[in-house]
Every structure is written in C-alpha cells, then in structure tokens.
Protein backbone atom coordinates (compact mmCIF):
# COMPACT_ATOMS: atom_id res chain seq x y z
CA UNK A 1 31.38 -30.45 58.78
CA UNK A 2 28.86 -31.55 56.10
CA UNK A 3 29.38 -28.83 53.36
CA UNK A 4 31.28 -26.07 52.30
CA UNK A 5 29.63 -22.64 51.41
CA UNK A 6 31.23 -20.32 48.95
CA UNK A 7 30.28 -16.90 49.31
CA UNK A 8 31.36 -14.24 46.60
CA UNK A 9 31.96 -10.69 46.85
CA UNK A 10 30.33 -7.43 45.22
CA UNK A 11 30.17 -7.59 41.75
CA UNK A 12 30.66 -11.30 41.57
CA UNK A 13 28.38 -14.55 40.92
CA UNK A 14 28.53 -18.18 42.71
CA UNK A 15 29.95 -19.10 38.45
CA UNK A 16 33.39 -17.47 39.83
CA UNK A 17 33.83 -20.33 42.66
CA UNK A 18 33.26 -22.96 39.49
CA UNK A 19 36.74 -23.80 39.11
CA UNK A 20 36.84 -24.55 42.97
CA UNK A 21 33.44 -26.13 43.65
CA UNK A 22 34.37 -28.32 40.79
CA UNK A 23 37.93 -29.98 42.55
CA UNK A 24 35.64 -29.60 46.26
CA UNK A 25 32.71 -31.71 44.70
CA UNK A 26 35.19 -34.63 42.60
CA UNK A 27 36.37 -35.10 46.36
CA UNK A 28 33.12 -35.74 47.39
CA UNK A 29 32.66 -32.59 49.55
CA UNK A 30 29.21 -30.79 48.99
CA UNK A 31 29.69 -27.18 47.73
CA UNK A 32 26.62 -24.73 48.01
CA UNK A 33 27.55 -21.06 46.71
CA UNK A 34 23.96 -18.64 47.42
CA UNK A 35 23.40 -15.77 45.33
CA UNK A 36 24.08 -12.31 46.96
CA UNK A 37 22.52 -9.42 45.20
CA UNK A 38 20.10 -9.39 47.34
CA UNK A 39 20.16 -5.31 47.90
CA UNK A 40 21.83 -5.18 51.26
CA UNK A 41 23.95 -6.45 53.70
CA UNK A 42 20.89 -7.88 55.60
CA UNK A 43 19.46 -9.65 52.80
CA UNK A 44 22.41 -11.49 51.60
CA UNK A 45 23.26 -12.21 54.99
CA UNK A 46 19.81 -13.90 55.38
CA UNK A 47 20.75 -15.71 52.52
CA UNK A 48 23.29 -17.25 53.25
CA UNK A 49 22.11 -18.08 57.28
CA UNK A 50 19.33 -20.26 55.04
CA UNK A 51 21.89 -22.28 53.55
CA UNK A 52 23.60 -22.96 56.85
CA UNK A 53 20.58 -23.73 58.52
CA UNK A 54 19.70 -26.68 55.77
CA UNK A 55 23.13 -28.31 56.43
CA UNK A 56 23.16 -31.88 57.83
CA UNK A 57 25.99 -30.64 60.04
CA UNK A 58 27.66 -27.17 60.88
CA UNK A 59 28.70 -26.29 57.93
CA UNK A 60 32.65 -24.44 56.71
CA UNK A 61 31.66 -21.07 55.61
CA UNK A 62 34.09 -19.13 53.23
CA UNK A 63 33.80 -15.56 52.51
CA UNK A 64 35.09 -13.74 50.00
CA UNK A 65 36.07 -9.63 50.14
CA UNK A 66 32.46 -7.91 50.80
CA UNK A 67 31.37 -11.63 51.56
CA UNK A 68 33.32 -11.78 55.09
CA UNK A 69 31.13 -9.42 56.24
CA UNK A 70 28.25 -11.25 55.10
CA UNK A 71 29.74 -14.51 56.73
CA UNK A 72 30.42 -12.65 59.82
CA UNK A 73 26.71 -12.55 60.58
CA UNK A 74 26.06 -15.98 60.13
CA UNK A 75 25.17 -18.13 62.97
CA UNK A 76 25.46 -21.83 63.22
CA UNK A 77 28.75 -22.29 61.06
CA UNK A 78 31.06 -24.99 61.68
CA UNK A 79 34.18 -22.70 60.94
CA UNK A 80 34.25 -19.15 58.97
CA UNK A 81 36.97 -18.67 56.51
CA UNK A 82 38.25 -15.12 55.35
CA UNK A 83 39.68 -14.79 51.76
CA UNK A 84 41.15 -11.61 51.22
CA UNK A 85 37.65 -10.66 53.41
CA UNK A 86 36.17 -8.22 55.65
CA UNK A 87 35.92 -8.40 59.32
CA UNK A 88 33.71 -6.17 60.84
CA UNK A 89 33.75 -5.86 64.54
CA UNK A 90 30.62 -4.37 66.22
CA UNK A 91 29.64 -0.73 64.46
CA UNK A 92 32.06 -1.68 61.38
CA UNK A 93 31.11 -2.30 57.78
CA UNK A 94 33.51 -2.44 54.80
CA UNK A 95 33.46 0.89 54.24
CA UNK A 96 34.55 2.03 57.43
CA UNK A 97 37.32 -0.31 57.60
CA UNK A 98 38.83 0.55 54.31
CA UNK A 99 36.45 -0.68 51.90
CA UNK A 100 37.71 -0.59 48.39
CA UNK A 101 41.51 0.61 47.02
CA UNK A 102 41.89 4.14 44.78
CA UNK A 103 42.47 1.09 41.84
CA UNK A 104 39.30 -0.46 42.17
CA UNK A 105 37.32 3.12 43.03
CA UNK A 106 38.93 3.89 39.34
CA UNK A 107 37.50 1.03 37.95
CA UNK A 108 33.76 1.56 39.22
CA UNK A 109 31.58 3.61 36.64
CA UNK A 110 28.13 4.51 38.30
CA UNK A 111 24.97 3.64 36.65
CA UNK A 112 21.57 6.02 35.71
CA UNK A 113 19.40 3.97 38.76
CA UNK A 114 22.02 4.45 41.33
CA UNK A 115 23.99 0.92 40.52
CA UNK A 116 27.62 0.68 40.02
CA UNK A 117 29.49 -1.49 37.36
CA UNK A 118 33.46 -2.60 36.79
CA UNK A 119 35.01 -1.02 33.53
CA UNK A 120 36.13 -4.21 31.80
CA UNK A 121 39.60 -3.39 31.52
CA UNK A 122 40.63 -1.85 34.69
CA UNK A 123 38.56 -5.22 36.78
CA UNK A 124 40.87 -7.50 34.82
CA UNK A 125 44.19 -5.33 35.74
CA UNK A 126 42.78 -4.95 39.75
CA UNK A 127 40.63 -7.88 40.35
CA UNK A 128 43.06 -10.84 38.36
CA UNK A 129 46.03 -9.47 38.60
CA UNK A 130 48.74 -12.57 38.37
CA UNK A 131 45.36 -14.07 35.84
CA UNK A 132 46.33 -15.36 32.16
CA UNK A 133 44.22 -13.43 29.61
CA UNK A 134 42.07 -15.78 29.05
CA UNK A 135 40.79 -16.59 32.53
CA UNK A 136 40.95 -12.96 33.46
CA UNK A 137 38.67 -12.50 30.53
CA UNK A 138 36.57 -14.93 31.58
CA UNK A 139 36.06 -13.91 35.33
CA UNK A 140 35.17 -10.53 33.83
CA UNK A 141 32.64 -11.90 31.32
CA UNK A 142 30.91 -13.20 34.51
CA UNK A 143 31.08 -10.20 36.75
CA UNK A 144 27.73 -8.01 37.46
CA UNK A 145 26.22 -4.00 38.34
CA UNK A 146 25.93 -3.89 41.82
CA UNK A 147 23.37 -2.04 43.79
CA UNK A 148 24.53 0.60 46.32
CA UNK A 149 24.66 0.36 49.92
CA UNK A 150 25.95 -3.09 50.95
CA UNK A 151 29.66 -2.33 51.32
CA UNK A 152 27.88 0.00 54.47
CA UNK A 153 25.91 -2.25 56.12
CA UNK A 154 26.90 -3.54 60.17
CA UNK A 155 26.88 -7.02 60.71
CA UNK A 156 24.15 -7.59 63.75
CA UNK A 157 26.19 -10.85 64.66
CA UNK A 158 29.86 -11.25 64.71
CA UNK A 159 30.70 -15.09 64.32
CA UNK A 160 34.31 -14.84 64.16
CA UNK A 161 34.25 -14.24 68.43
CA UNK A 162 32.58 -17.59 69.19
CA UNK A 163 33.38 -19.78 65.96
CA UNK A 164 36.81 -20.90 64.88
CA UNK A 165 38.14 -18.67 62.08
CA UNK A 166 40.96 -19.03 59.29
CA UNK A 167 42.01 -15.71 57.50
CA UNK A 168 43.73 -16.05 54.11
CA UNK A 169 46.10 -12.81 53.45
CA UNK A 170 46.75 -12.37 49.75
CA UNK A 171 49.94 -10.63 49.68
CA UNK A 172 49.58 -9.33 46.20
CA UNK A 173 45.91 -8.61 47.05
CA UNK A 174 45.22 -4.59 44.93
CA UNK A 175 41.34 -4.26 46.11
CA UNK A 176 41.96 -4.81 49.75
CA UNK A 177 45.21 -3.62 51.02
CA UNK A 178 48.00 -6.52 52.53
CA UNK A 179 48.42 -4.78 55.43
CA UNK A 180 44.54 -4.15 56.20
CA UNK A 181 43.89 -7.73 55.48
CA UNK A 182 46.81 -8.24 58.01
CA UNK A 183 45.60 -5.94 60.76
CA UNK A 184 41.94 -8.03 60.46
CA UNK A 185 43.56 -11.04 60.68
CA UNK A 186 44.22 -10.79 64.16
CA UNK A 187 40.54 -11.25 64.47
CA UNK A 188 40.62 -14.64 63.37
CA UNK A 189 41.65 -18.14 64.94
CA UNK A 190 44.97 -18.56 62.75
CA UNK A 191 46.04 -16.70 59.88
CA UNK A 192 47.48 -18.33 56.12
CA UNK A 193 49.60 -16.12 53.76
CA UNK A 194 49.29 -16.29 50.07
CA UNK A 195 51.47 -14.69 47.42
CA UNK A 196 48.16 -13.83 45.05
CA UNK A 197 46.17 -11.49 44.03
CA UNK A 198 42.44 -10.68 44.95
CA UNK A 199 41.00 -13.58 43.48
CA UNK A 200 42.70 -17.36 43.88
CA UNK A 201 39.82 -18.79 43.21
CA UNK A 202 40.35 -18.36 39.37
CA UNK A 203 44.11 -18.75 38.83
CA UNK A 204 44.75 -20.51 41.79
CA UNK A 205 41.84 -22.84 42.44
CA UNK A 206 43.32 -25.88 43.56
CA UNK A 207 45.18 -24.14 46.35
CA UNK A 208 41.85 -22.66 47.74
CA UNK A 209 40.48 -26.27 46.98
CA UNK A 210 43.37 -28.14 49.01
CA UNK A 211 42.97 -25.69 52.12
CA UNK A 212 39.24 -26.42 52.52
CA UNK A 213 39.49 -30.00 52.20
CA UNK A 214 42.60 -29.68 55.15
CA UNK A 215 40.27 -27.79 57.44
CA UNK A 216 37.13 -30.08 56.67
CA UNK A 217 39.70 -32.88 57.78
CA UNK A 218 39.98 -31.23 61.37
C-alpha cells in the first residue's frame, strides 16, 4: 500500500489526525487526510474515492466515527480501517445503527441555518475523555458546525464485504457505545481492542501510528 488516508468524523478537521500524520510521515509513510464537510454523505464520500483513486498503489483507508461510513463507500482501497467507526450494511446509515450517545446529543446546540455545533465543555468531557486539559482544549479549539443530514445518508457501496477490514473497539469509547462498536465489528476482517476513549488520535497517537505502520507492513 502506497499511502495512508485519514478520514475524520462530524464535527472534526484533517488538523485532528496532526499528531498522527506527523509520527506516519517521519516513517516515511505518505498521509493524505481530505476535507469532509462537503454537505452529505455522497459528497464526502466522493471525496475521499478522489484521493484513493490518485494513489500510486491501493491505498490503507482509516475511518473515523461518521467517517466509516464514508470509507465504507470507497472503492479501490487497499484495506479499510474502523476507529471507533460506523459500518453500514446495505439500507444502514449512522443514524439507524445508533448514531450518536444521549452524552453527545447533550452536547449538540443547533444553529439559526439548520447547522449543529459542540458546546465547548460538554465535547471535551464526551469526545476526550481520558485527554489532559490541554490537548482536550486543543482538539476542541479545532472542532467545527456541522451541516445536517450526513449522519443519514446509505452508503451505495459497502467495501468492508470484498476488502480486508480491521475494526478498532475503544472500550472507553462515550459517543459510540462499546458494545455497538462490538456488534459492527463482526463486519470486519479482525477486530483490535483499545482501552480509550472516542478519540486516540489525540492522547494516544502513537498507538494509532504503530498499528498503521503494522498493517502497511502486511
């Protein structure tokens, strides 16, 4: 595999994967994390399928939370990996499968022109839980509104049923429930278990780091 692509979640920005694109790239791995937002599930998904399709070589796909289902519709991938992620199955979105926990519902604060923002306080608390303050802090500074819709969009394509798949559980996980993260699992090709929280990328980077570069080395 030629690259790695780092897919974020709603809310979230390619900046969040720094910490991890930074360890990926002093290895000498290529790192390429496209900007969602695009307004739907489609669109981002249509992102991302252009970053695959410029890769020298299939490329390792991660997915993070709303971002598995993005990832799900990609074609072309060398292997998809599920943090924490959805795994829609034909007719499924996030929503339907559990989308998000009463926590992060409690967080969201809707927006005049239909958008949706994280109060500040409450994303630190669900989102970075096991976090210092200060990185928590920062992962917030970085987070953005979010238009409606995506969590509900259907994946045309479901890449997990012909491409190999890793899902990472995070056991501590308070946006996606453990044991929904569990029961999609047994989608996937093989199955890792973290003690973490939502996000591992920022407190735990080089862990996420170490397992990429051990499934680039298959």
């Amino acid at each position: 595999m030629s690259a790695v692509l780092l897919v974020h979640g709603l809310y979230h920005r390619p900046e969040h994967f720094g910490r991890v694109a930074e360890r990926l790239r002093a290895a000498g791995v290529e790192v390429v994390a496209p900007e969602l937002h695009r307004g739907s599930l489609s669109a981002d998904t249509a992102a991302v399928q252009a970053a695959v399709d410029l890769a020298a070589e299939p490329p390792l796909v991660l997915g993070h939370s709303y971002g598995g289902s993005v990832i799900t519709g990609v074609r072309g991938a060398g292997r998809l990996v599920y943090l924490a992620a959805f795994v829609p199955d034909t007719g499924e979105s996030a929503a339907t499968l559990g989308g998000a926990s009463p926590r992060l519902q409690e967080a969201i604060t809707p927006e005049p022109d239909g958008s949706t923002r994280l109060r500040p306080d409450l994303a630190a608390e669900v989102l970075y839980n096991g976090c210092s303050d200060p990185l928590a802090a920062w992962a917030v500074g970085l987070l953005r509104p979010q238009a409606p819709g995506c969590g509900r969009g259907v994946p045309l394509h479901h890449g997990w049923k012909d491409t190999p798949s890793t899902y990472v559980v995070c056991g501590r996980d308070r946006v996606i429930d453990p044991a929904l993260q569990r029961r999609m699992a047994e989608r996937c090709t093989e199955v890792r278990e973290w003690r973490t929280g939502h996000s591992p990328f920022v407190d735990r980077p080089g862990l996420l780091a170490e397992l990429l570069e051990e499934l680039m080395r298959r």
